[in-house]
Protein backbone atom coordinates (compact mmCIF):
# COMPACT_ATOMS: atom_id res chain seq x y z
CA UNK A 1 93.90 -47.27 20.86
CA UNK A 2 92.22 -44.32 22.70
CA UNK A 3 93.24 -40.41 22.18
CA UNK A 4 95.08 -40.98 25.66
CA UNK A 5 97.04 -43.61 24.51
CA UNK A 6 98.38 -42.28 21.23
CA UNK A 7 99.22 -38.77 23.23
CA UNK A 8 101.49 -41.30 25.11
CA UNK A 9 103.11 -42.42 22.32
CA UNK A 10 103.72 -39.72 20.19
CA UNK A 11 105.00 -37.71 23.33
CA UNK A 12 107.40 -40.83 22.94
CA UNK A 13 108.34 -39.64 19.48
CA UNK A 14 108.54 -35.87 20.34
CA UNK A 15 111.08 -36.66 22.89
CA UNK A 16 112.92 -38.98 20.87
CA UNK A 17 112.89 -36.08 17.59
CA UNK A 18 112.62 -33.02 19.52
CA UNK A 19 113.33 -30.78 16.83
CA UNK A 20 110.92 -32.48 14.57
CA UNK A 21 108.46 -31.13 16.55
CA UNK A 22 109.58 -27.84 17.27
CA UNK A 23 107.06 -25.42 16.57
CA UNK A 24 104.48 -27.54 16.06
CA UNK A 25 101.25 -25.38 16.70
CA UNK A 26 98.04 -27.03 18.68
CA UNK A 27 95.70 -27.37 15.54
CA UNK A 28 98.43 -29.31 14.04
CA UNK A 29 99.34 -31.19 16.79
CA UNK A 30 95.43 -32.04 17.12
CA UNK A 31 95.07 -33.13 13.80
CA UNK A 32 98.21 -35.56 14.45
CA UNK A 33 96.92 -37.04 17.20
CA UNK A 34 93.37 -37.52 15.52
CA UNK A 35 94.88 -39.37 12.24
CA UNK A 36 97.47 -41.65 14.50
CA UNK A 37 93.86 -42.16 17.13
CA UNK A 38 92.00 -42.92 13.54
CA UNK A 39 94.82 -44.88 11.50
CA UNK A 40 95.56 -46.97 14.62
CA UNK A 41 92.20 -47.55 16.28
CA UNK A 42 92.26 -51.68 16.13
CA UNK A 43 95.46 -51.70 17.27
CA UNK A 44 97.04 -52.86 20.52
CA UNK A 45 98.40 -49.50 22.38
CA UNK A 46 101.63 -51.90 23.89
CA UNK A 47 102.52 -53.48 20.49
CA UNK A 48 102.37 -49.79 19.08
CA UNK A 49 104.60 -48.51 21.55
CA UNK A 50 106.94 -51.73 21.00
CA UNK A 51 106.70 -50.73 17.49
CA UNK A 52 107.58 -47.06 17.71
CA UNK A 53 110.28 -47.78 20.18
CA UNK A 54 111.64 -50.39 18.21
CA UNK A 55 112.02 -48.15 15.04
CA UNK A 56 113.40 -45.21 17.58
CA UNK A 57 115.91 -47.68 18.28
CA UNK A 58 116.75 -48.38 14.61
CA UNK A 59 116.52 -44.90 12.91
CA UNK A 60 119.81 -43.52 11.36
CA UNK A 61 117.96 -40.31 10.22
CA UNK A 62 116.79 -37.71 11.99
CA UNK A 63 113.28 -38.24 11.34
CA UNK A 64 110.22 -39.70 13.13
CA UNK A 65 109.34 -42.80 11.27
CA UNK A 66 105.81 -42.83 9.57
CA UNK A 67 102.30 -44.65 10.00
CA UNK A 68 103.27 -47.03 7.66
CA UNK A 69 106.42 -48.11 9.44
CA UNK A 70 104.99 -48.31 12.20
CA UNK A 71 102.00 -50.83 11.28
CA UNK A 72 105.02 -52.43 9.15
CA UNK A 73 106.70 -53.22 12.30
CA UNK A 74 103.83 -53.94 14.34
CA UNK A 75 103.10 -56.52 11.53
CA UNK A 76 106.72 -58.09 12.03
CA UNK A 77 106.29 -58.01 15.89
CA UNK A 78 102.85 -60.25 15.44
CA UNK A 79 103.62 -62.62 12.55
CA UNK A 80 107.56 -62.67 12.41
CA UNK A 81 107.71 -65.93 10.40
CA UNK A 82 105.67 -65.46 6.70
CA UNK A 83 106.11 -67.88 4.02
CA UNK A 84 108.80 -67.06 2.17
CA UNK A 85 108.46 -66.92 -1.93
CA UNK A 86 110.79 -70.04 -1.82
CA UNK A 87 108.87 -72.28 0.24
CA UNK A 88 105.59 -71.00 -1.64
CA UNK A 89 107.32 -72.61 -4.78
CA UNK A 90 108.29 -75.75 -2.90
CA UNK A 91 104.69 -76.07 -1.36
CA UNK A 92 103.59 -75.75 -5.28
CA UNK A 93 106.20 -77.45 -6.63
CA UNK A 94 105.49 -80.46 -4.48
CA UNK A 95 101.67 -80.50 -5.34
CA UNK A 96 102.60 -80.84 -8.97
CA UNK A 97 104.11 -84.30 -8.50
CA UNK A 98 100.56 -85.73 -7.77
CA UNK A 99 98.69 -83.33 -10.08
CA UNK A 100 98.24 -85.01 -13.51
CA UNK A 101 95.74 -87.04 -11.33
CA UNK A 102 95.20 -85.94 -8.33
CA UNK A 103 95.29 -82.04 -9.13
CA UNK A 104 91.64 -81.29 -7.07
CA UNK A 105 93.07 -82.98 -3.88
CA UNK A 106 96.60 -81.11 -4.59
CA UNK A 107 94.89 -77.47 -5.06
CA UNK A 108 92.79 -78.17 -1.97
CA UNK A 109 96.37 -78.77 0.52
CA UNK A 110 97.31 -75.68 -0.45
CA UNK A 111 97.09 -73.03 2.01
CA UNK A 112 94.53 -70.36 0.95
CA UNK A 113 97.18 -67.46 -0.32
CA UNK A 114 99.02 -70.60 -2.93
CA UNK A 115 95.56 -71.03 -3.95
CA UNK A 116 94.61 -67.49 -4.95
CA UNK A 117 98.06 -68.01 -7.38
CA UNK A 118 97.25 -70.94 -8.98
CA UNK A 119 93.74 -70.22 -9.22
CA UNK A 120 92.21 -73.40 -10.36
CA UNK A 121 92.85 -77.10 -9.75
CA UNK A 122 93.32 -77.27 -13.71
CA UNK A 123 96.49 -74.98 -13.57
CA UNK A 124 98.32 -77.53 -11.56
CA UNK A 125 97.41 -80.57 -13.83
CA UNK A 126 98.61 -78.34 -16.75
CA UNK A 127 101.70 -77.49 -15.33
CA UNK A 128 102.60 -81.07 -13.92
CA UNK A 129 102.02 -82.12 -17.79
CA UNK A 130 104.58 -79.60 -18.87
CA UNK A 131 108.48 -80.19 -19.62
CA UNK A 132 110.32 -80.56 -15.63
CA UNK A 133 113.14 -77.72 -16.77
CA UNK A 134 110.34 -75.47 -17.74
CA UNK A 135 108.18 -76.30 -14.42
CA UNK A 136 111.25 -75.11 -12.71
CA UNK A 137 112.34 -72.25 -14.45
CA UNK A 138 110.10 -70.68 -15.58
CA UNK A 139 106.36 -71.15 -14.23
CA UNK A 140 108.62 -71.18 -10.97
CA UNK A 141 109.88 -67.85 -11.39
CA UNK A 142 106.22 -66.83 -12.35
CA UNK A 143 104.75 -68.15 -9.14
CA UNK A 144 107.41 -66.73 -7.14
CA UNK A 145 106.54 -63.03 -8.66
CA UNK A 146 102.43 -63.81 -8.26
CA UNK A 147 103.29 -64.79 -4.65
CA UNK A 148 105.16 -61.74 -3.92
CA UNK A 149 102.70 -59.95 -5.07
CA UNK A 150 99.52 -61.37 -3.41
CA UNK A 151 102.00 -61.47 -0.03
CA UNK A 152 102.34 -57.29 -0.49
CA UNK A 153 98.74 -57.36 -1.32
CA UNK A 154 97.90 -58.86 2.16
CA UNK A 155 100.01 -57.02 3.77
CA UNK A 156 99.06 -53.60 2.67
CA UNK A 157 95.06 -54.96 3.24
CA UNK A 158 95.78 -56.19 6.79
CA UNK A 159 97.85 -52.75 7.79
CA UNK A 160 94.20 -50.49 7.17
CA UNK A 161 92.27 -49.54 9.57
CA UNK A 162 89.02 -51.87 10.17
CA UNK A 163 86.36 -49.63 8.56
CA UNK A 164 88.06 -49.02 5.27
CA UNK A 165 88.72 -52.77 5.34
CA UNK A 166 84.92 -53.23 5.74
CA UNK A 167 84.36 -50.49 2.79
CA UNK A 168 86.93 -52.45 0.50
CA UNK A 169 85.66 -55.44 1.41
CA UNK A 170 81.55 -53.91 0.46
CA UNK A 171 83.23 -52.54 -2.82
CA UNK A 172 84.87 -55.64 -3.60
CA UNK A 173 81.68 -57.60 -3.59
CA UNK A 174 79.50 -55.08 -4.90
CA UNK A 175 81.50 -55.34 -8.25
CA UNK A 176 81.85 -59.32 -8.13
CA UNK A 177 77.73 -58.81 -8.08
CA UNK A 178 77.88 -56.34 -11.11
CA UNK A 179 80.34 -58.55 -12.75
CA UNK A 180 78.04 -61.64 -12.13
CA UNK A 181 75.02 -59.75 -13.46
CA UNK A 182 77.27 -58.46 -16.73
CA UNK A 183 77.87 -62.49 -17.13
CA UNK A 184 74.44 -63.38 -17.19
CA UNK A 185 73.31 -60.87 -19.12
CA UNK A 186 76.39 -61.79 -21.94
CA UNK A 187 75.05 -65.30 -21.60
CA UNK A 188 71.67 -64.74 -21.96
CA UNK A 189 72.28 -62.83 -24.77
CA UNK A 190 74.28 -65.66 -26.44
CA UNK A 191 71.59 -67.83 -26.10
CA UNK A 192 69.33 -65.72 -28.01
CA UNK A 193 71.47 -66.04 -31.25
């Protein structure tokens, strides 16, 4: 979105919560525009108006709504349908009947976000060995609370802006490399004794 663009929209905002914006003085107005310009650069100007309007429509409180609501909503206006943590269970649950042999093939239907929860092809041949009631009570109720979790995960990861994704994503493997080398090193050193 350019400067021009978010001046638009938050002139949207100041009409809708005029007296949030009373008195707001031109340094601080500047610096609003600059972190909305900044925080929303990647984004598509009409599905951030949509978004803002949309939550203008909705507010009960006096206040306009944040950032974060906003790329919240913009994320509901592009992918309204998610997997649910129900149907991430079912998806697992249904891999498991095929798993005491066939738990590589199983791990590899999975869509990439079930597989990041299970972790390992193993895991499902484990659990498929396990008692049924205990499969679906409670290593259920353990996916369901790992898939919630990597689901907010994503989310929060998809709603930053593209160059701190790029840093995260720099850090990320930076530390997988250190971690590698730390490995190595611990092996290396196991071989010696």
């Amino acid at each position: 979105m350019t400067r021009k663009e978010v001046v638009s929209i938050l002139a949207i905002l100041q009409a809708a919560f005029p007296s949030f914006y009373r008195g707001v003085e031109r340094h601080e107005r500047d610096a609003i525009i600059s972190l909305w310009e900044d925080m929303f650069r990647d984004d598509d100007p009409k599905l951030v108006a949509g978004a803002v309007k949309a939550l203008i429509a909705t507010k009960t409180e006096g206040y306009p709504p944040t950032i974060g609501e906003v790329k919240e909503h913009v994320r509901r206006i592009t992918k309204p349908r998610e997997m649910t943590e129900q149907e991430a269970w079912a998806h697992i649950s249904k891999a498991l009947r095929n798993s005491l042999y066939g738990s590589e093939d199983e791990f590899a239907k999975l869509p990439p976000v079930l597989q990041s929860v299970v972790h390992d092809p193993r895991q499902l041949r484990e659990w498929a060995m396990m008692d049924e009631a205990t499969v679906q009570s409670v290593v259920a109720s353990n996916v369901q609370r790992s898939f919630r979790a990597r689901a907010q995960q994503a989310r929060d990861f998809e709603a930053l802006p593209e160059d701190v994704k790029a840093l995260s994503r720099g850090l990320a493997e930076q530390l997988s490399l250190q971690e590698e080398t730390q490995q190595n090193k611990s092996l290396k050193q196991e071989d010696i004794t």
